[in-house]
PDB file of N, CA and C in Angstrom:
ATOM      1  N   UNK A   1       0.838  -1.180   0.000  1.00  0.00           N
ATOM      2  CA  UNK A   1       0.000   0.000   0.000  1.00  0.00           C
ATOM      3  C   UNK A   1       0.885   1.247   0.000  1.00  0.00           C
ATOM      4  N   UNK A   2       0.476   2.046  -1.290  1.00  0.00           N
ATOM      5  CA  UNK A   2       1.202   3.440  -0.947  1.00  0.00           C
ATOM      6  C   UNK A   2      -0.024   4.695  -1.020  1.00  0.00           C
ATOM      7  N   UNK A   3       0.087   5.973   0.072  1.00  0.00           N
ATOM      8  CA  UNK A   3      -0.658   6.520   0.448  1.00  0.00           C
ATOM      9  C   UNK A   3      -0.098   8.192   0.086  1.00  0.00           C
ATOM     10  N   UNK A   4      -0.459   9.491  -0.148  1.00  0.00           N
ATOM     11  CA  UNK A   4      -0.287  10.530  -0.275  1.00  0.00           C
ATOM     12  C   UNK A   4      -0.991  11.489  -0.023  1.00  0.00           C
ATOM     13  N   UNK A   5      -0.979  12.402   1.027  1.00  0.00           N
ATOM     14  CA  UNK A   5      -1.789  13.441   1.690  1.00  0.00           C
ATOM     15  C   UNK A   5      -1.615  14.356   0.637  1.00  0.00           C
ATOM     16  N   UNK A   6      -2.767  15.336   0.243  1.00  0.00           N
ATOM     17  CA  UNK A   6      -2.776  15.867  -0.864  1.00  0.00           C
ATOM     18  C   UNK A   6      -3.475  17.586  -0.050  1.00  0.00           C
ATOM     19  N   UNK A   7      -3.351  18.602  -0.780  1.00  0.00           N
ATOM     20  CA  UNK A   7      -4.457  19.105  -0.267  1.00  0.00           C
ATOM     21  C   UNK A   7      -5.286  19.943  -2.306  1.00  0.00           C
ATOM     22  N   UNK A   8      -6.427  20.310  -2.146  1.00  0.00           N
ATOM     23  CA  UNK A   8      -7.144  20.406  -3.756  1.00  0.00           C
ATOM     24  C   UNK A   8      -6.561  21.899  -3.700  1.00  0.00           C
ATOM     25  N   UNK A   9      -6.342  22.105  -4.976  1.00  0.00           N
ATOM     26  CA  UNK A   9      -5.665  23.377  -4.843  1.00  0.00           C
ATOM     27  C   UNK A   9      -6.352  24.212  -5.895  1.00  0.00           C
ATOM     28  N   UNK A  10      -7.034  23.438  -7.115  1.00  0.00           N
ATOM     29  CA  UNK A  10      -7.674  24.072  -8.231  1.00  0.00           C
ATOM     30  C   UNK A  10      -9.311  24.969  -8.044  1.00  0.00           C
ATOM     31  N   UNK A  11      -9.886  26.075  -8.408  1.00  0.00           N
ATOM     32  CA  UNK A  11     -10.780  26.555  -7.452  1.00  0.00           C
ATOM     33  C   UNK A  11     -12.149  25.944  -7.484  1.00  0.00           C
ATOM     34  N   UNK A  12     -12.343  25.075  -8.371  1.00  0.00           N
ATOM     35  CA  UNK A  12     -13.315  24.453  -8.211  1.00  0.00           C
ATOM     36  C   UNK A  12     -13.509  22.827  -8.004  1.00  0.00           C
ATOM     37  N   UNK A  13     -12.631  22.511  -7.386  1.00  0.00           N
ATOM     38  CA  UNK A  13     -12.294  21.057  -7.103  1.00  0.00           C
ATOM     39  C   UNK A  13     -12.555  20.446  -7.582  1.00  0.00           C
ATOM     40  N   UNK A  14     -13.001  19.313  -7.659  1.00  0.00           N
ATOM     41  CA  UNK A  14     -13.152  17.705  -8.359  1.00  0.00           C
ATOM     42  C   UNK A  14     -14.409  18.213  -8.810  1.00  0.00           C
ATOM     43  N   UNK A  15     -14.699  18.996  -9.722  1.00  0.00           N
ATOM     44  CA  UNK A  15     -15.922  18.720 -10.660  1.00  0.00           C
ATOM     45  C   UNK A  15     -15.666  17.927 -11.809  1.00  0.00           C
ATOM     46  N   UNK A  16     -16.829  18.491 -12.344  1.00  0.00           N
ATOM     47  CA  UNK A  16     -16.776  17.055 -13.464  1.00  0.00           C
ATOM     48  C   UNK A  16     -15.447  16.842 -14.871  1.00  0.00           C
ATOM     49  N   UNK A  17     -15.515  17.506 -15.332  1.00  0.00           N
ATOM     50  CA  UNK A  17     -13.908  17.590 -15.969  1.00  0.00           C
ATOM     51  C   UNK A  17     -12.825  17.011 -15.233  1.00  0.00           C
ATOM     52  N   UNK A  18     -12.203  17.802 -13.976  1.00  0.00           N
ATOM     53  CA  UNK A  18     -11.190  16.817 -13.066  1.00  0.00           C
ATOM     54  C   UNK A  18     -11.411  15.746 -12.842  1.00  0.00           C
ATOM     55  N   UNK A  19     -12.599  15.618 -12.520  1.00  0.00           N
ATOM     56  CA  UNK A  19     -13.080  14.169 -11.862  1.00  0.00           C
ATOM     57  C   UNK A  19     -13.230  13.141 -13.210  1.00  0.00           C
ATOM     58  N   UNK A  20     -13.645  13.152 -14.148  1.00  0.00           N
ATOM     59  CA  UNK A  20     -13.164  12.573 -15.270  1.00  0.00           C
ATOM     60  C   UNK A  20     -12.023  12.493 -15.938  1.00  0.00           C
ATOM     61  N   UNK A  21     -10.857  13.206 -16.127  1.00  0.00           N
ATOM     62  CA  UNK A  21      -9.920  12.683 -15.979  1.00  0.00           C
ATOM     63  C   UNK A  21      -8.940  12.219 -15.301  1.00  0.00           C
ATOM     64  N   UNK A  22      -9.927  12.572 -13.779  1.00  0.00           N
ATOM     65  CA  UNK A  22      -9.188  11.483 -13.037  1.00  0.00           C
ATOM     66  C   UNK A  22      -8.977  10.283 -12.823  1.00  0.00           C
ATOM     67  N   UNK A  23     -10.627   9.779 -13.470  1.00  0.00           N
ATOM     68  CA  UNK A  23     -10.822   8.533 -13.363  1.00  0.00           C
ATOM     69  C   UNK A  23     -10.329   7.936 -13.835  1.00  0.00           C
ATOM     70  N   UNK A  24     -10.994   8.765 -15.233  1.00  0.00           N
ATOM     71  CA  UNK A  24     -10.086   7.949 -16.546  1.00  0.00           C
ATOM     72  C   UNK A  24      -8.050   7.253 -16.290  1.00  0.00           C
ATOM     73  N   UNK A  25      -7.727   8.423 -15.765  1.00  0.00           N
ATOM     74  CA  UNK A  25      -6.076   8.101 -15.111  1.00  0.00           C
ATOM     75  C   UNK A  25      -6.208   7.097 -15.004  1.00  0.00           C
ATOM     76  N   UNK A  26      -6.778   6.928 -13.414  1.00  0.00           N
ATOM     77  CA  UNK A  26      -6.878   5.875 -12.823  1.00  0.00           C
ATOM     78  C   UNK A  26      -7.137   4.308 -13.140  1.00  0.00           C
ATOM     79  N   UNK A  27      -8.194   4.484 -14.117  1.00  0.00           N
ATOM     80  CA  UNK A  27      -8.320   3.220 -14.561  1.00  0.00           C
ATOM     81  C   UNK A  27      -7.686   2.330 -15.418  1.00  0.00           C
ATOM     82  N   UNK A  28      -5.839   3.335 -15.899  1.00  0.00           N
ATOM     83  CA  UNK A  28      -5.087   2.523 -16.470  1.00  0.00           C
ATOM     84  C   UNK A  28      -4.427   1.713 -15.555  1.00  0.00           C
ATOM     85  N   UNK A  29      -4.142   1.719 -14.215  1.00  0.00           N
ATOM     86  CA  UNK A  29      -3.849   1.147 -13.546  1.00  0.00           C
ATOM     87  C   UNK A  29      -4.310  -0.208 -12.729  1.00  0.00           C
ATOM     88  N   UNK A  30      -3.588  -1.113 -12.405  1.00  0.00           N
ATOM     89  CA  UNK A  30      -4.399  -2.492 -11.858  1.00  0.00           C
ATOM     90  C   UNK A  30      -4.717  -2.726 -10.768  1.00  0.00           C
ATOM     91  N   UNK A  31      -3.796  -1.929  -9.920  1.00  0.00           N
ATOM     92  CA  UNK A  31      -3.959  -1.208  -8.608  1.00  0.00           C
ATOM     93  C   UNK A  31      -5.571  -0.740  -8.336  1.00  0.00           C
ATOM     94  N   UNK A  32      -5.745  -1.535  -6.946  1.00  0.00           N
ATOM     95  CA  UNK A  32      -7.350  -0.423  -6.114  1.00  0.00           C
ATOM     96  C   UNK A  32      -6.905   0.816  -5.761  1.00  0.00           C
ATOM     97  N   UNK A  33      -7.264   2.055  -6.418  1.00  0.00           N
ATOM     98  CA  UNK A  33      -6.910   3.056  -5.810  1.00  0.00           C
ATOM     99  C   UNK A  33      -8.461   4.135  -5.389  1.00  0.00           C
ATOM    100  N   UNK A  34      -7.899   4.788  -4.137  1.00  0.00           N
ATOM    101  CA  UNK A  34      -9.191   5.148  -3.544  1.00  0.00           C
ATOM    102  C   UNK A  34      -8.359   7.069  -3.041  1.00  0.00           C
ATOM    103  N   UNK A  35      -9.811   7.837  -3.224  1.00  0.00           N
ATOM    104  CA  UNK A  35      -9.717   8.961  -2.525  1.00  0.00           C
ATOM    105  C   UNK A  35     -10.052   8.807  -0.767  1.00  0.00           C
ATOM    106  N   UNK A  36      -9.511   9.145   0.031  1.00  0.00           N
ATOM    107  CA  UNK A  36      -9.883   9.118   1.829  1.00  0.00           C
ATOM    108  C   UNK A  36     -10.154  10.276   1.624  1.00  0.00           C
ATOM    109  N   UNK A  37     -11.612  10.935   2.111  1.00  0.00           N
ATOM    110  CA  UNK A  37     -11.780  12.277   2.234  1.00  0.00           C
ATOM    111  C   UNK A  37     -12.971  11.955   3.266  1.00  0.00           C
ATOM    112  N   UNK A  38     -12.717  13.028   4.665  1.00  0.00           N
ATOM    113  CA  UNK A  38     -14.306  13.309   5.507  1.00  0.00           C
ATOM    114  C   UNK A  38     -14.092  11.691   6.068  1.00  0.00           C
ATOM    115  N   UNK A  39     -13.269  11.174   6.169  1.00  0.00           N
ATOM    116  CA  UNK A  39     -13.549   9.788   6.855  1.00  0.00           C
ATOM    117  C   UNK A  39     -13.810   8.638   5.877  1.00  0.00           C
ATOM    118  N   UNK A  40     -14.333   8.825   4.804  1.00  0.00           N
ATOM    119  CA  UNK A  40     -14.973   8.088   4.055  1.00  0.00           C
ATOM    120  C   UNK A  40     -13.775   7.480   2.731  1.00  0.00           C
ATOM    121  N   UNK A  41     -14.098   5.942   2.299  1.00  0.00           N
ATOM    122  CA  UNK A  41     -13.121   5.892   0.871  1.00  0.00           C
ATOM    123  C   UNK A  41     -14.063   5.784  -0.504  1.00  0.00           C
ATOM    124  N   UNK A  42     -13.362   6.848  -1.153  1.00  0.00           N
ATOM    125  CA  UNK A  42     -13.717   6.958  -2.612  1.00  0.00           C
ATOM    126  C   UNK A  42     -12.949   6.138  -4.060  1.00  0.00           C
ATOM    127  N   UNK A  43     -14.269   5.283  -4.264  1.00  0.00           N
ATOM    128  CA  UNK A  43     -13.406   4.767  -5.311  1.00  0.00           C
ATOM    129  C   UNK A  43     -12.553   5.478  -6.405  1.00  0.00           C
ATOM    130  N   UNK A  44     -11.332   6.042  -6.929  1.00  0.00           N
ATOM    131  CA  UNK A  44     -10.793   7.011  -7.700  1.00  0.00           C
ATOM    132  C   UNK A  44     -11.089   6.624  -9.253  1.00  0.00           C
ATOM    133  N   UNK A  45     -11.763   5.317  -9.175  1.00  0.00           N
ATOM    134  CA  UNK A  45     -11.898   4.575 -10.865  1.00  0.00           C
ATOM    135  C   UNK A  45     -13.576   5.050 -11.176  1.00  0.00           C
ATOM    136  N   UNK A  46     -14.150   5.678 -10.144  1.00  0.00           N
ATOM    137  CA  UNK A  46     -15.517   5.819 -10.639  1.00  0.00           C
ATOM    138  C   UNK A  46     -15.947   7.781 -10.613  1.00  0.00           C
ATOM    139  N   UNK A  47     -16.025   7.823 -11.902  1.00  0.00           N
ATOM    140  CA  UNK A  47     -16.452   9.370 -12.217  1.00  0.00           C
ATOM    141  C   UNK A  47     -17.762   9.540 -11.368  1.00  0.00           C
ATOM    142  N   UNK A  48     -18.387   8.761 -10.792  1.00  0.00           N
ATOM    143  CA  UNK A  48     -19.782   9.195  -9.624  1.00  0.00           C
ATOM    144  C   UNK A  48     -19.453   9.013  -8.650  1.00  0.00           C
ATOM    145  N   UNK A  49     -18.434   8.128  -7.960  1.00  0.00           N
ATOM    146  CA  UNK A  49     -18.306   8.159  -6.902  1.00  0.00           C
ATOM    147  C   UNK A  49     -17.586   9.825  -6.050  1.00  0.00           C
ATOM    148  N   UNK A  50     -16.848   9.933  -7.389  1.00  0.00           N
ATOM    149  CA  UNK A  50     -15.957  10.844  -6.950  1.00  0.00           C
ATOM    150  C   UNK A  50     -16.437  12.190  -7.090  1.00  0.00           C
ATOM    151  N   UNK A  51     -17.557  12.583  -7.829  1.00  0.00           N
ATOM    152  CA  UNK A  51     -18.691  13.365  -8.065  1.00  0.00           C
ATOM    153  C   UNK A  51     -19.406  13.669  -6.355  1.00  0.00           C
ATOM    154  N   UNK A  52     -19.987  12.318  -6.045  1.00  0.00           N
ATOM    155  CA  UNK A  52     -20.989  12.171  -5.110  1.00  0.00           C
ATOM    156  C   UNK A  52     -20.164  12.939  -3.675  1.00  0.00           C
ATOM    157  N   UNK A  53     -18.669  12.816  -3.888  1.00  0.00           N
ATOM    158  CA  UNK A  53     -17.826  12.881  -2.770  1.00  0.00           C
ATOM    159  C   UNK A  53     -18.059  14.461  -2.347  1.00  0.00           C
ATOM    160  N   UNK A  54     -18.311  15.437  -3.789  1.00  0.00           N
ATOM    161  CA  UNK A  54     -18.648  16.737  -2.970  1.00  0.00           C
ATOM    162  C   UNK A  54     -16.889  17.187  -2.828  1.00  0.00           C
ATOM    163  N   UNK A  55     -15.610  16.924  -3.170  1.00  0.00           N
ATOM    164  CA  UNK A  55     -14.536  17.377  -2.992  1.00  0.00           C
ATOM    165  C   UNK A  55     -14.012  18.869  -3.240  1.00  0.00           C
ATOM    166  N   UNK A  56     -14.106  19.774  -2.773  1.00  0.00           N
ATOM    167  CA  UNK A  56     -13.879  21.157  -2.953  1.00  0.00           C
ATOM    168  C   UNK A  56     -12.386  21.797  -2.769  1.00  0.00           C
ATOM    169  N   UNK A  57     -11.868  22.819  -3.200  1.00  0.00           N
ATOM    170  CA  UNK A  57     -10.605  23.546  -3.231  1.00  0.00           C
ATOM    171  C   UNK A  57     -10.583  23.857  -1.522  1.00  0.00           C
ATOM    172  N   UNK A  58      -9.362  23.404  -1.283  1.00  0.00           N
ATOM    173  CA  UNK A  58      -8.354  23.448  -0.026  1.00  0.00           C
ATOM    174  C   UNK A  58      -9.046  22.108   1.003  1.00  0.00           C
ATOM    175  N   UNK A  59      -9.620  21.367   0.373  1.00  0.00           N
ATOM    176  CA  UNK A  59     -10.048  20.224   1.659  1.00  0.00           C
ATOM    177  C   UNK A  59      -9.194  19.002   0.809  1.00  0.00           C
ATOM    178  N   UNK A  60      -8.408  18.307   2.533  1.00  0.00           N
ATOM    179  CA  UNK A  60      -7.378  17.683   2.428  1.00  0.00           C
ATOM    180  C   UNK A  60      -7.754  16.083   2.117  1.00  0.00           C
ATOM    181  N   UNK A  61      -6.982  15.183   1.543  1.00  0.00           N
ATOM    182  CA  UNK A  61      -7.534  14.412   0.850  1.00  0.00           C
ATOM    183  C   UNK A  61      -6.184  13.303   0.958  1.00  0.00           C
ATOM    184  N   UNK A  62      -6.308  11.801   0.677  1.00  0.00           N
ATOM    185  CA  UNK A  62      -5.333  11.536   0.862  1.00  0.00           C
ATOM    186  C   UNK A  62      -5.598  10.034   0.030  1.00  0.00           C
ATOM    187  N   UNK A  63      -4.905   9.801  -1.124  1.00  0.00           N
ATOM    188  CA  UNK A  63      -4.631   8.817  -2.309  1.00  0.00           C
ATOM    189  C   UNK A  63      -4.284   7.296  -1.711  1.00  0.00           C
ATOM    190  N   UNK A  64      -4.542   6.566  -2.033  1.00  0.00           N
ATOM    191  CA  UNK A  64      -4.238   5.520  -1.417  1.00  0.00           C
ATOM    192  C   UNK A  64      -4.418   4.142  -2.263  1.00  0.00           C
ATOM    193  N   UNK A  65      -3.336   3.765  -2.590  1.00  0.00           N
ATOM    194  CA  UNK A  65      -3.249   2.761  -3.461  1.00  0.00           C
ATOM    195  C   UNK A  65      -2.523   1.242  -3.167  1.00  0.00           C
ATOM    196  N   UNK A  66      -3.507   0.374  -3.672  1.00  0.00           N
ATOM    197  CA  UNK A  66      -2.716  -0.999  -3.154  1.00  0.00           C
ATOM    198  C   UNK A  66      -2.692  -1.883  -4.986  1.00  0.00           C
ATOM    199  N   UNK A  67      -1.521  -2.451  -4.975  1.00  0.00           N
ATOM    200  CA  UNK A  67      -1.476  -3.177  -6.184  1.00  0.00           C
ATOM    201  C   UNK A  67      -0.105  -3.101  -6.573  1.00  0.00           C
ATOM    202  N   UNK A  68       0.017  -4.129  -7.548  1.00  0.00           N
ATOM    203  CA  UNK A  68       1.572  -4.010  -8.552  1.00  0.00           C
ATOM    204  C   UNK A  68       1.602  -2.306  -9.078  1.00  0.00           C
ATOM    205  N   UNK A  69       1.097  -2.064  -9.335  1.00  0.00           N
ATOM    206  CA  UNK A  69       1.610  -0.244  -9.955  1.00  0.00           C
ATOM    207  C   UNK A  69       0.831   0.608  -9.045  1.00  0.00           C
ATOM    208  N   UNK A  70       1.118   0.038  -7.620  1.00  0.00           N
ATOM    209  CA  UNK A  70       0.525   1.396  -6.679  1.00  0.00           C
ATOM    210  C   UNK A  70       1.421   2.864  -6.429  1.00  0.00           C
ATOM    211  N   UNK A  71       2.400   2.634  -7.045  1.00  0.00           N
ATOM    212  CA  UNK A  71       3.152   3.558  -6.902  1.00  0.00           C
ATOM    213  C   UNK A  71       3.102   4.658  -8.351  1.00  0.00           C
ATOM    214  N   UNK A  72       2.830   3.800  -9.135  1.00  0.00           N
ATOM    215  CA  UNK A  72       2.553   4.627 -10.692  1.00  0.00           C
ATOM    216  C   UNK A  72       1.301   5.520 -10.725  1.00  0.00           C
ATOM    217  N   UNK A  73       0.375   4.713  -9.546  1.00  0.00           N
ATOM    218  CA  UNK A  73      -0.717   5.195  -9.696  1.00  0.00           C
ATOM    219  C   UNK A  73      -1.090   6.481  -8.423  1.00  0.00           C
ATOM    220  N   UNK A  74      -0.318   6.132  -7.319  1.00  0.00           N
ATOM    221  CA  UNK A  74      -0.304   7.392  -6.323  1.00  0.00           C
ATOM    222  C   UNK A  74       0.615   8.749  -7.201  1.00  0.00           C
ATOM    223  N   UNK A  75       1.597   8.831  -7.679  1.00  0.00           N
ATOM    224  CA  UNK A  75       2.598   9.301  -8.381  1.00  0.00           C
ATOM    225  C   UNK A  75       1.656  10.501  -9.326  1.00  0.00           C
ATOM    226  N   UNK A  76       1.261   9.593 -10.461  1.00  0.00           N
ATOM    227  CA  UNK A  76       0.133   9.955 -11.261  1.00  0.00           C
ATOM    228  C   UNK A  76      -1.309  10.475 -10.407  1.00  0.00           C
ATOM    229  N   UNK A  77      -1.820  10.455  -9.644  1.00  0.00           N
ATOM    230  CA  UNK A  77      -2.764  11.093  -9.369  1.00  0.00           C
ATOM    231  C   UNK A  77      -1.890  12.378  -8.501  1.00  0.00           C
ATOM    232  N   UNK A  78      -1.191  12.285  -7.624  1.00  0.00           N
ATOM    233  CA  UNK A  78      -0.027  13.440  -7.390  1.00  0.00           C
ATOM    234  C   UNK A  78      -0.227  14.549  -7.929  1.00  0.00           C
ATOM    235  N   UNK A  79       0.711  14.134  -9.009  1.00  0.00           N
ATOM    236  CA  UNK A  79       1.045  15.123 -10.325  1.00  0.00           C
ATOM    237  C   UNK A  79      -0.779  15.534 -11.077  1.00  0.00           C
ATOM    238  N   UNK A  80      -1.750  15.069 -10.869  1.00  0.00           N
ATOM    239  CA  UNK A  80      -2.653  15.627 -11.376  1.00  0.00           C
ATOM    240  C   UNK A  80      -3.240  16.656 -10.377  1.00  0.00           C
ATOM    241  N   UNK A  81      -3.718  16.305  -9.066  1.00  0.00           N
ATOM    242  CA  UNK A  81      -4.002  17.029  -7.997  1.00  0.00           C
ATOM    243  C   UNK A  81      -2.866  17.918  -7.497  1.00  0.00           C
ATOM    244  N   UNK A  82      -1.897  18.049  -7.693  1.00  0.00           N
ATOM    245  CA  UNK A  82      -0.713  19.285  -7.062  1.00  0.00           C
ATOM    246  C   UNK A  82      -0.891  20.120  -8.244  1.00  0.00           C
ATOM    247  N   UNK A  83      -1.003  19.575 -10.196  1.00  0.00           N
ATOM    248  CA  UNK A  83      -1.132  20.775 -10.649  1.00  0.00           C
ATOM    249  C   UNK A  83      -2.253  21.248 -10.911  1.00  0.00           C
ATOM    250  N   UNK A  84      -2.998  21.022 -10.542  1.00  0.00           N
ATOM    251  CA  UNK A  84      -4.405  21.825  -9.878  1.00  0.00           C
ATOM    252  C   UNK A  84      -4.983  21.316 -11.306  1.00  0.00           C
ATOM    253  N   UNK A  85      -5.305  20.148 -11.884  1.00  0.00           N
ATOM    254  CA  UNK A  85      -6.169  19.965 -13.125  1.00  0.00           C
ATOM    255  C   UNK A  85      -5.374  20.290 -14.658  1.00  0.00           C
ATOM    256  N   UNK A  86      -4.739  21.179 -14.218  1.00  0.00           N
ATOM    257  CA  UNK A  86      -4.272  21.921 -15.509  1.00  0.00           C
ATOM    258  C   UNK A  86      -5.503  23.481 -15.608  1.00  0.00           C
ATOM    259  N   UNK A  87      -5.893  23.576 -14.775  1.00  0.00           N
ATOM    260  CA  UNK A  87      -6.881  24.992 -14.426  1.00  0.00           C
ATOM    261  C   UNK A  87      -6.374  26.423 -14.345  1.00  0.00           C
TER     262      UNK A  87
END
């Protein structure tokens, strides 16, 4: 398992654009990877889950991946959430 405290930095957080290509990311990977936000885990492979999550700019969040490319896949969501979407 590899894990990464994140905080959302783009001003409209995981709406639907981010959140779709986040998924999309995600789902090249074989790795379970999940958003931890509010207590709760978000699947990172599902564009509704991650919708439903309500994720907004500056609430802290933390990646969490288990699998053969959990590290490709914490890495890669990283680099998408630190550069704020491309926003």
């Amino acid at each position: 398992m590899v894990s990464k405290k994140l905080t959302i930095v783009n001003a409209q957080g995981f709406h639907m654009r981010p959140a779709s290509a986040f998924a999309t990311a995600m789902n090249k990977y074989a790795s379970d990877v999940v958003i931890r936000h509010n207590g709760s885990d978000v699947n990172a492979k599902s564009l509704m889950n991650i919708i439903a999550a309500c994720i907004k700019c500056g609430n802290e969040i933390e990646i969490v991946a288990t699998g053969a490319d959990e590290e490709a896949a914490v890495a890669e969501a990283a680099a998408m959430i630190e550069g704020g979407f491309g926003e």
